[in-house]
Protein backbone atom coordinates (compact mmCIF):
# COMPACT_ATOMS: atom_id res chain seq x y z
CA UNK A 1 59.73 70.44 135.04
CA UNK A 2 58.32 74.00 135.56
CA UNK A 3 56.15 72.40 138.66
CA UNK A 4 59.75 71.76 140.04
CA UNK A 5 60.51 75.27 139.00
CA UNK A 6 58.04 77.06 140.40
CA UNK A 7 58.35 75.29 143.90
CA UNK A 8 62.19 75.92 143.75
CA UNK A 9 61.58 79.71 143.30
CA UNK A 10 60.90 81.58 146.65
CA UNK A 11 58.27 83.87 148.10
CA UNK A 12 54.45 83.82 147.75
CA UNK A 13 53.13 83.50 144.21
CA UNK A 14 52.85 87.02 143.32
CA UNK A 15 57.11 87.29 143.80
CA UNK A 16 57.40 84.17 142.08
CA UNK A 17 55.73 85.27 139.12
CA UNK A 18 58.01 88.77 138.78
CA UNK A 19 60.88 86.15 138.95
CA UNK A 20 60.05 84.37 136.12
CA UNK A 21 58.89 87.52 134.19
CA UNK A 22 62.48 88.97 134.87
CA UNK A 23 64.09 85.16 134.12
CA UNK A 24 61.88 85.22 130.84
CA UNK A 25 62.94 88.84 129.63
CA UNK A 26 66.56 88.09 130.66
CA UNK A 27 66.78 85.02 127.99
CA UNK A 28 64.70 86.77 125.50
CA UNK A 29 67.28 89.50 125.50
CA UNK A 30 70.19 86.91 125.20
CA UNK A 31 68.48 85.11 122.64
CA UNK A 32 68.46 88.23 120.44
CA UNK A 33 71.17 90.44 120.85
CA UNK A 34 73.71 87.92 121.50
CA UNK A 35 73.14 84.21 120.48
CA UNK A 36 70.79 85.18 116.96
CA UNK A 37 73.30 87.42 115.77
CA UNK A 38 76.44 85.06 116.07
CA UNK A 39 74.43 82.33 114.72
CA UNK A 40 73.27 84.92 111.94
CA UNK A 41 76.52 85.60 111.51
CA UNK A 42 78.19 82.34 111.77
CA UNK A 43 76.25 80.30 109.86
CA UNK A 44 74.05 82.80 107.41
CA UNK A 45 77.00 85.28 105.98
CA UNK A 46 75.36 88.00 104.44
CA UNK A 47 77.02 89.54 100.87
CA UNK A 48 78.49 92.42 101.04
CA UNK A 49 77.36 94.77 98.20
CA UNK A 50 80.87 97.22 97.90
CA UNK A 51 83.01 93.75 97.45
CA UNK A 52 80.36 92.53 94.66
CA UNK A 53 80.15 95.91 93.22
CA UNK A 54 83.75 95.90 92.43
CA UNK A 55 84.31 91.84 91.94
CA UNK A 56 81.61 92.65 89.07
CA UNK A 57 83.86 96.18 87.85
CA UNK A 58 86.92 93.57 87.64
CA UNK A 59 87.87 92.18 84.14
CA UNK A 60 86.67 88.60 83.87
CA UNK A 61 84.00 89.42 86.89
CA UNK A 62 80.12 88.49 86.16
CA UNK A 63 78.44 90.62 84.59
């Protein structure tokens, strides 16, 4: 697969090689700023402390 890749891309190896270093940085930077933080977000809800501060100051709340 990255055989096929590499013969797809054009130019003389030294271009094809800044291609994939720009390809590679571009997906890194999706990765994390876009796709880790929705997942993050969508799947791993983090508490948040004011709303258990005062669910905890409410009568009957955990102590």
């Amino acid at each position: 697969m990255y055989a096929a890749l590499w013969r797809a891309l054009p130019g003389p190896w030294p271009v094809r090689l800044l291609i994939v270093l720009v390809l590679l940085a571009a997906v890194a930077y999706l990765l994390v700023f876009h796709v880790y933080p929705w997942v993050m977000q969508e799947f791993f809800p983090t508490p948040d402390p004011v709303l258990d501060a005062h669910r905890s100051a409410l009568p009957g709340g955990p102590a």
